[in-house]
N, C-alpha and C. Protein backbone atom coordinates (compact mmCIF):
# COMPACT_ATOMS: atom_id res chain seq x y z
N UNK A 1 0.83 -162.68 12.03
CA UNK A 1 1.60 -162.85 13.25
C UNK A 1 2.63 -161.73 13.40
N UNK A 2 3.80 -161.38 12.38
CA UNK A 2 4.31 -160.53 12.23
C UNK A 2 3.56 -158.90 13.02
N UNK A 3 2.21 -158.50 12.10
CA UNK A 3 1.96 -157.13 12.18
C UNK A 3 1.25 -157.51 13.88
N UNK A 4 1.20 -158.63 14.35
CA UNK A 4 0.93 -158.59 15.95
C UNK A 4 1.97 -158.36 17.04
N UNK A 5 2.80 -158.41 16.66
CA UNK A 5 4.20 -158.35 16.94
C UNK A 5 4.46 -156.96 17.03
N UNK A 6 4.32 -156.31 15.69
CA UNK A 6 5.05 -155.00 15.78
C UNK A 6 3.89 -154.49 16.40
N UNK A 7 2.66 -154.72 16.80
CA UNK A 7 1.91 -153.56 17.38
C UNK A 7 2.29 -154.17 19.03
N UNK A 8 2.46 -155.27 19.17
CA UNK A 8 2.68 -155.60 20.86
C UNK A 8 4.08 -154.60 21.13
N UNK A 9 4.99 -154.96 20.27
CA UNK A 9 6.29 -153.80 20.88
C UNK A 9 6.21 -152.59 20.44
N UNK A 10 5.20 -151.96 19.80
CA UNK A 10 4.75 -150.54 19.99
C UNK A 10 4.29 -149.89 20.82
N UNK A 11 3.56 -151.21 21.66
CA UNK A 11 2.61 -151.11 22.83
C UNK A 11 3.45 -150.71 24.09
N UNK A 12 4.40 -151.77 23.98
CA UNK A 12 5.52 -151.66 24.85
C UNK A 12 6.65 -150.33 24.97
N UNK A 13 6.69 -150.28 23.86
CA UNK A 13 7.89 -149.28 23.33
C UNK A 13 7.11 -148.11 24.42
N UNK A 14 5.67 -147.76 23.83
CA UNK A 14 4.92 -146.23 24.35
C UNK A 14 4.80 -146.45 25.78
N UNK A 15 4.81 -147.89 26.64
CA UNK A 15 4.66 -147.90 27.63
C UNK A 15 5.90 -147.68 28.59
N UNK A 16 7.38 -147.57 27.93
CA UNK A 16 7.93 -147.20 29.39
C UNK A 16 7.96 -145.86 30.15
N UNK A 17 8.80 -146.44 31.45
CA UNK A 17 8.81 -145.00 31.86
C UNK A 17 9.18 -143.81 31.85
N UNK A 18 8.68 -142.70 31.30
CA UNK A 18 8.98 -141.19 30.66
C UNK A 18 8.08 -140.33 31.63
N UNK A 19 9.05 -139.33 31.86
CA UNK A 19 9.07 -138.18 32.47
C UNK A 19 9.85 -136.71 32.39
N UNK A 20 8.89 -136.10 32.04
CA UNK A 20 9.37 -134.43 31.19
C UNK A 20 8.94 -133.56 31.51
N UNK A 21 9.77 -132.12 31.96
CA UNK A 21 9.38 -130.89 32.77
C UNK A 21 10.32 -130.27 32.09
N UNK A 22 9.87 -128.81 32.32
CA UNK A 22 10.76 -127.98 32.16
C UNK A 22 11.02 -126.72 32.67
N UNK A 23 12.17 -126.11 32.45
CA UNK A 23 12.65 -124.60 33.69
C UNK A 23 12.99 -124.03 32.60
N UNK A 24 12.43 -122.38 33.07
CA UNK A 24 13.22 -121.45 32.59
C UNK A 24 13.90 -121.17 33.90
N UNK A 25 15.55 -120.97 33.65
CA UNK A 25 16.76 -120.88 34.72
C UNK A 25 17.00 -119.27 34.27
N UNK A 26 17.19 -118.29 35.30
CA UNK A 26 18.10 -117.33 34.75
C UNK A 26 19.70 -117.88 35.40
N UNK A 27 20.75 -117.76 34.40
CA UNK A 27 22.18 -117.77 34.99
C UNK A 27 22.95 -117.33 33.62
N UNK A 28 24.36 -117.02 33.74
CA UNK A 28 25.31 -116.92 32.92
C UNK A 28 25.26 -118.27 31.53
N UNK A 29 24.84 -118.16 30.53
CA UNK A 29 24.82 -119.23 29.74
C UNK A 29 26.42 -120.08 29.97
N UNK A 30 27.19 -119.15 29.89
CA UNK A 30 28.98 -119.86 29.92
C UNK A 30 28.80 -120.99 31.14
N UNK A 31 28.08 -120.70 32.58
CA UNK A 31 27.86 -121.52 33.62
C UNK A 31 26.80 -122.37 33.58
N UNK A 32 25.87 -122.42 32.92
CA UNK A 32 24.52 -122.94 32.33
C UNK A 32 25.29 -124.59 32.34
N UNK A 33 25.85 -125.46 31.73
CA UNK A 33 26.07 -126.32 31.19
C UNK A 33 27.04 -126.82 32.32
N UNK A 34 27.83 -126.73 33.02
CA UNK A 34 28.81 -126.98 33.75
C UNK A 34 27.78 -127.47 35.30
N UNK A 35 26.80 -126.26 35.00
CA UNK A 35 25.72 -126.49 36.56
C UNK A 35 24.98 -128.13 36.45
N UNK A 36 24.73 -127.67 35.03
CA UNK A 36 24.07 -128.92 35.12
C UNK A 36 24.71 -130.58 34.86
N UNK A 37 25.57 -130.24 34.47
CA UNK A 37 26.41 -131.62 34.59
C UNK A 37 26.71 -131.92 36.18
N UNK A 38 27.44 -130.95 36.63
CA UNK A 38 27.31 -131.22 38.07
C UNK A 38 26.29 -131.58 38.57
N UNK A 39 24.70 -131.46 38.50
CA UNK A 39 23.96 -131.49 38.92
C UNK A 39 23.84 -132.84 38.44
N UNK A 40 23.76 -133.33 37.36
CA UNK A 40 23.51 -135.01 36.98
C UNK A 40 24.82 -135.56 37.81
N UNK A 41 25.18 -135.47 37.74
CA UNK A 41 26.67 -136.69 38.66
C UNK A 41 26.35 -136.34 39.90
N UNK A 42 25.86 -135.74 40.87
CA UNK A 42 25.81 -135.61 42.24
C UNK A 42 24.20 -136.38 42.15
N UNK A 43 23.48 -136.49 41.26
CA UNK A 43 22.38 -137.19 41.35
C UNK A 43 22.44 -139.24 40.75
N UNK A 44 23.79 -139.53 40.31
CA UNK A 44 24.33 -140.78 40.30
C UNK A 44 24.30 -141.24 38.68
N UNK A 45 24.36 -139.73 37.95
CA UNK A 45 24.72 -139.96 36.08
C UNK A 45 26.22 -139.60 35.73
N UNK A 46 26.44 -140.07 34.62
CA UNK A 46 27.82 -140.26 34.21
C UNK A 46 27.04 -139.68 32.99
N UNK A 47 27.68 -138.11 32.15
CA UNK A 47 27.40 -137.44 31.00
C UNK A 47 27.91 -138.38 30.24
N UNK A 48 27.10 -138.98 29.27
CA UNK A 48 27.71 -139.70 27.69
C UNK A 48 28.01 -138.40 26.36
N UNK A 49 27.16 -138.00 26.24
CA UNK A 49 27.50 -137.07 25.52
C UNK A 49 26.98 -135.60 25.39
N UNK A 50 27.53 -134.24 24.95
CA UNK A 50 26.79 -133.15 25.25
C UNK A 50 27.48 -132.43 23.83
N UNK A 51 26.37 -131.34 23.85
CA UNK A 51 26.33 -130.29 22.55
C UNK A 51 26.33 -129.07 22.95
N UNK A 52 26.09 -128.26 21.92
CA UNK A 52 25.74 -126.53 22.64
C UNK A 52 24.39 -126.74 23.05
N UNK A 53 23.42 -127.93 22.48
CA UNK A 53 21.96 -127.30 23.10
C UNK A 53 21.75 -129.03 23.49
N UNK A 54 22.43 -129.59 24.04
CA UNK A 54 22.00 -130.74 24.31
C UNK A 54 23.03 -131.82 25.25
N UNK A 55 22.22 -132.29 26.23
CA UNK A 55 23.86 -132.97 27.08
C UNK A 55 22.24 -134.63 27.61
N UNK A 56 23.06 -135.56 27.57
CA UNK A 56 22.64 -136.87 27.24
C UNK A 56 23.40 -137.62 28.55
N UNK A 57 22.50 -137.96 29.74
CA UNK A 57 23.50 -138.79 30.60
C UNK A 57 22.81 -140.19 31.22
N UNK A 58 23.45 -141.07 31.67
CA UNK A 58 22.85 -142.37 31.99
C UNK A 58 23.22 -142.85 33.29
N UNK A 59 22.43 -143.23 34.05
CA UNK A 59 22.55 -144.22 35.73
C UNK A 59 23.72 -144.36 35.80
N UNK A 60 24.49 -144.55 36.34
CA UNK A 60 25.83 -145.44 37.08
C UNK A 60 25.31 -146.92 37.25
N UNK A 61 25.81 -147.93 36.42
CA UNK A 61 25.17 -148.92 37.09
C UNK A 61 26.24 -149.26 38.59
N UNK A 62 24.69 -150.76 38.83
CA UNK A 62 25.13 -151.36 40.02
C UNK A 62 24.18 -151.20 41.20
N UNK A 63 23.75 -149.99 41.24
CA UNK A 63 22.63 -150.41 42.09
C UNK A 63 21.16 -150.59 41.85
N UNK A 64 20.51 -150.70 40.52
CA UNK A 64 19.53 -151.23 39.85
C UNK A 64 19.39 -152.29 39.08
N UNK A 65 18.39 -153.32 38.72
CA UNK A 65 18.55 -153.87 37.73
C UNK A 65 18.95 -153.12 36.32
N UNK A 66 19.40 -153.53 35.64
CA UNK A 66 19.86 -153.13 33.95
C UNK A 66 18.25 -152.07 33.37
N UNK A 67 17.17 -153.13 33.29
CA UNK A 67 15.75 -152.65 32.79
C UNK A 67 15.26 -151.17 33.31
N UNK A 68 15.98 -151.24 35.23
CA UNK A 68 15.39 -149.83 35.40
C UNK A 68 16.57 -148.78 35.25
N UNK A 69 17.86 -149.40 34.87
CA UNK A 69 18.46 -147.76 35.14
C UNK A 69 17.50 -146.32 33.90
N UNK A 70 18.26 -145.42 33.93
CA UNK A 70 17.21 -144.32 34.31
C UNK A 70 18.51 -143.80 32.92
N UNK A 71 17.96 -143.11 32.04
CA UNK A 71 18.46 -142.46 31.07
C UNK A 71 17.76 -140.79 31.24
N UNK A 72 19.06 -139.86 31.14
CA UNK A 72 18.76 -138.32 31.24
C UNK A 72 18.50 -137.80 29.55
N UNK A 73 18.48 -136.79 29.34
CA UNK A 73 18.02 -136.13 28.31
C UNK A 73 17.51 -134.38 28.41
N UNK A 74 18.52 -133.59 28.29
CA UNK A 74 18.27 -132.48 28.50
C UNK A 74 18.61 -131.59 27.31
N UNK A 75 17.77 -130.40 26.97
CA UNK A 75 17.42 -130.26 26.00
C UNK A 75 17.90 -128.87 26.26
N UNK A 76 18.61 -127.33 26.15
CA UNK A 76 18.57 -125.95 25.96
C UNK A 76 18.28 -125.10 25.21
N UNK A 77 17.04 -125.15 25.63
CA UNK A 77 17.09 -123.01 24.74
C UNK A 77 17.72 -122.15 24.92
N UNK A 78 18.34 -121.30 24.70
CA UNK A 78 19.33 -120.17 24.67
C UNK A 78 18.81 -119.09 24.34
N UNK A 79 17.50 -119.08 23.42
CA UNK A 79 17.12 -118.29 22.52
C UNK A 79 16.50 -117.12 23.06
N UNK A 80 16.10 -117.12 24.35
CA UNK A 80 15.56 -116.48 24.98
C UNK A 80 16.05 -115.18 25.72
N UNK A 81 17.38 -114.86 25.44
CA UNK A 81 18.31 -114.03 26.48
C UNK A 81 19.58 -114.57 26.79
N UNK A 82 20.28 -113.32 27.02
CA UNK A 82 22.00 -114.17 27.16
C UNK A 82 21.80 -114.74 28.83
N UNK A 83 20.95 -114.05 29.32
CA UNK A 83 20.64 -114.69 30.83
C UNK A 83 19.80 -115.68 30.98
N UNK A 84 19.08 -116.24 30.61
CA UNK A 84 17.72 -117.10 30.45
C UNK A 84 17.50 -118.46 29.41
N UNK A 85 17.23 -119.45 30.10
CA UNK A 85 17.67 -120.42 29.22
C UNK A 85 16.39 -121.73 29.76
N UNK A 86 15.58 -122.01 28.64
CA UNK A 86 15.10 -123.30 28.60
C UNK A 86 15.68 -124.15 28.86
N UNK A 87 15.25 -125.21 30.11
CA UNK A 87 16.10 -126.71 30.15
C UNK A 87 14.91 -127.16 29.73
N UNK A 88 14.42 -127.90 29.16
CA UNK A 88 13.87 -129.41 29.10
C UNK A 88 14.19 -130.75 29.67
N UNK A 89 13.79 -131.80 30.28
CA UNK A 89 14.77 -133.04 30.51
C UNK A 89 13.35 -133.94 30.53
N UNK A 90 13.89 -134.66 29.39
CA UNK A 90 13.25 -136.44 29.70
C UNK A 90 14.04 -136.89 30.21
N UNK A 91 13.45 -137.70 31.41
CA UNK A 91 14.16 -138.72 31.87
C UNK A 91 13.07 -140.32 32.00
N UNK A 92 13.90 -141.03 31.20
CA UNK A 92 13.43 -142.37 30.84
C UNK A 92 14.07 -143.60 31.03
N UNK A 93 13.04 -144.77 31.28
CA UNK A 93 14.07 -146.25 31.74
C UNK A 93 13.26 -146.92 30.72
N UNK A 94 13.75 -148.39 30.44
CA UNK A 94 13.14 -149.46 29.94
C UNK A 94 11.82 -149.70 30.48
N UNK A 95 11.80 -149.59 31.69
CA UNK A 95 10.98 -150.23 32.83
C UNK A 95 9.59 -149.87 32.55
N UNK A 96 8.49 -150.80 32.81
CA UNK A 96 7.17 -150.51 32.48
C UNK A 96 6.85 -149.72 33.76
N UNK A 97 6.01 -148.88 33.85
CA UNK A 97 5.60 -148.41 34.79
C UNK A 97 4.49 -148.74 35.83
N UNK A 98 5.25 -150.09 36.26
CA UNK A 98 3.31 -150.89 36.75
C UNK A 98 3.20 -149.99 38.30
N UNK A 99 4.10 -149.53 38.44
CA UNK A 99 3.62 -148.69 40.09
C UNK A 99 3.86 -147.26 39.69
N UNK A 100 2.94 -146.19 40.22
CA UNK A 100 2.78 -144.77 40.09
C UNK A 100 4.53 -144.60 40.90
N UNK A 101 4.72 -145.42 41.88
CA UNK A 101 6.24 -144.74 42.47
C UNK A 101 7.18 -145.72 42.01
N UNK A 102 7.73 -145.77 41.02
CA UNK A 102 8.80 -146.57 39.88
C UNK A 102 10.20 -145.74 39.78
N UNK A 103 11.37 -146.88 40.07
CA UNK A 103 12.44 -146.41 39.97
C UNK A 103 12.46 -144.90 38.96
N UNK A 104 12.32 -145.07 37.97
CA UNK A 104 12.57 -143.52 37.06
C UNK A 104 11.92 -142.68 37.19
N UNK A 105 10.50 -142.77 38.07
CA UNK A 105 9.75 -141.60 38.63
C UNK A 105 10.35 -140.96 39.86
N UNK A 106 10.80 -142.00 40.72
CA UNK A 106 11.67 -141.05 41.64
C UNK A 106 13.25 -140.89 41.48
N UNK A 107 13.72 -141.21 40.46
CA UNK A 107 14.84 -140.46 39.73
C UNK A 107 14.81 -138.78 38.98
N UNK A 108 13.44 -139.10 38.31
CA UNK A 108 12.84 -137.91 37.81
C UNK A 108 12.64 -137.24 39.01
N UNK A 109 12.06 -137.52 40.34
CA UNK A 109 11.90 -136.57 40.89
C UNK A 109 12.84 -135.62 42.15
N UNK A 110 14.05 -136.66 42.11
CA UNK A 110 14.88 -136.03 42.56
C UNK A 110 15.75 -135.20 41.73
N UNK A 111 15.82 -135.59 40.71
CA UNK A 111 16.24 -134.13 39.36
C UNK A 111 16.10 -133.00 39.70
N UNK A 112 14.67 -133.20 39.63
CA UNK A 112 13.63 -132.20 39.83
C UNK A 112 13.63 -131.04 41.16
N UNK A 113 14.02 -131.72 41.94
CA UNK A 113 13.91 -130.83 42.98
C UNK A 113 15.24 -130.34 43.13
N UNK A 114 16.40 -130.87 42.32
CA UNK A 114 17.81 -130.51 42.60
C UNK A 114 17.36 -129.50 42.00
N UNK A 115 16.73 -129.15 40.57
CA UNK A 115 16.58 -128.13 39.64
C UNK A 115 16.22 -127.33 40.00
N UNK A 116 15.29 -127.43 40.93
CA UNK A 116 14.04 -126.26 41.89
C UNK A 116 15.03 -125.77 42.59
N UNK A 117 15.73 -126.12 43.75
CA UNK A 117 16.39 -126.10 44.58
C UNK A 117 17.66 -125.63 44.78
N UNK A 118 18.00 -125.36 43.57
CA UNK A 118 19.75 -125.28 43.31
C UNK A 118 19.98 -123.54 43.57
N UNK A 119 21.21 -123.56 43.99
CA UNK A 119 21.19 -122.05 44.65
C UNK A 119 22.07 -121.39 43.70
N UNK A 120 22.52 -121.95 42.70
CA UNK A 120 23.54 -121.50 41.71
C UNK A 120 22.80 -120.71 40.51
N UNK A 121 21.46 -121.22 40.58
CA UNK A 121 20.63 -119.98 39.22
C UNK A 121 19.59 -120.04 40.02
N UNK A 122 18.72 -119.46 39.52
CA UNK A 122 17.36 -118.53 39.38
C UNK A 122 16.39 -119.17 38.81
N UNK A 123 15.29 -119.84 39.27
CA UNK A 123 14.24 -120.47 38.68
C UNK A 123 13.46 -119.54 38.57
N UNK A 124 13.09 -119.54 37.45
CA UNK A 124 11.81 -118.66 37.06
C UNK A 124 10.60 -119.26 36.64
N UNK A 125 10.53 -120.46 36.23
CA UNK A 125 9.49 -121.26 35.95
C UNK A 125 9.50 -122.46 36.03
N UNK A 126 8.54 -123.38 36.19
CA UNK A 126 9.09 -124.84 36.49
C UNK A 126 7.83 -125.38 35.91
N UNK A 127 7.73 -126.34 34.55
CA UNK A 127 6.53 -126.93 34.61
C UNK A 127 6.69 -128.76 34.13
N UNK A 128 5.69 -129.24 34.98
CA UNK A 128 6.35 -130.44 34.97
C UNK A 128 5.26 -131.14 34.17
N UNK A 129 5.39 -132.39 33.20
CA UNK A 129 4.54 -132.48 32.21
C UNK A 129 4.40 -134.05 32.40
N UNK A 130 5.04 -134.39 32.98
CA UNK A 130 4.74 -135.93 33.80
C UNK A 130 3.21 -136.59 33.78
């Protein structure tokens, strides 16, 4: 009963919703991190925590249930040039994904197009792995 258990919430665990792309940005690395925080709070995240290569932000609640708010996850390379910088971002909810258009898919995809879209750096690549 036990080992049915841990494979049902394994099942579960692999099933929520996750969504991951990534940009190479050209901009000033010093402005790199500041853009993008701005960019999560004008999209309705509150930064929990951030690093030199890593900044972690979560929904605002209140206007979702609890299950779907939407967890950020952005990841930097640096390594590439003092101008040029890998973002990565999962963005993930509890939420199973029973509809192709699910709260954290169109969270993810308004990210996404802020990222594309943003007039403050330079997209040079965009690949989305969704």
């Amino acid at each position: 009963m036990n080992k049915l258990v841990n494979v049902l919430l394994q099942k579960i665990l692999n099933d929520m919703a996750r969504y991951t792309s990534s940009f190479l940005i050209a901009v000033q690395v010093e402005h790199l991190y500041s853009l993008i925080i701005e960019l999560l709070q004008d999209c309705g995240f509150s930064v929990q925590f951030y690093s030199h290569d890593y900044i972690m932000a979560s929904e605002i609640t209140g206007k979702v249930a609890f299950a779907k708010l939407v967890a950020v996850e952005v990841l930097v390379d640096k390594s590439r040039s003092v101008n040029e910088s890998w973002v990565n971002l999962v963005v993930k909810s509890e939420e199973l994904p029973l509809k192709l258009d699910n709260h954290c898919r169109q969270v993810f995809d308004q990210i996404r197009q802020k990222v594309e879209n943003n007039r403050k750096w330079q997209l040079i690549e965009s690949v989305v792995n969704s």
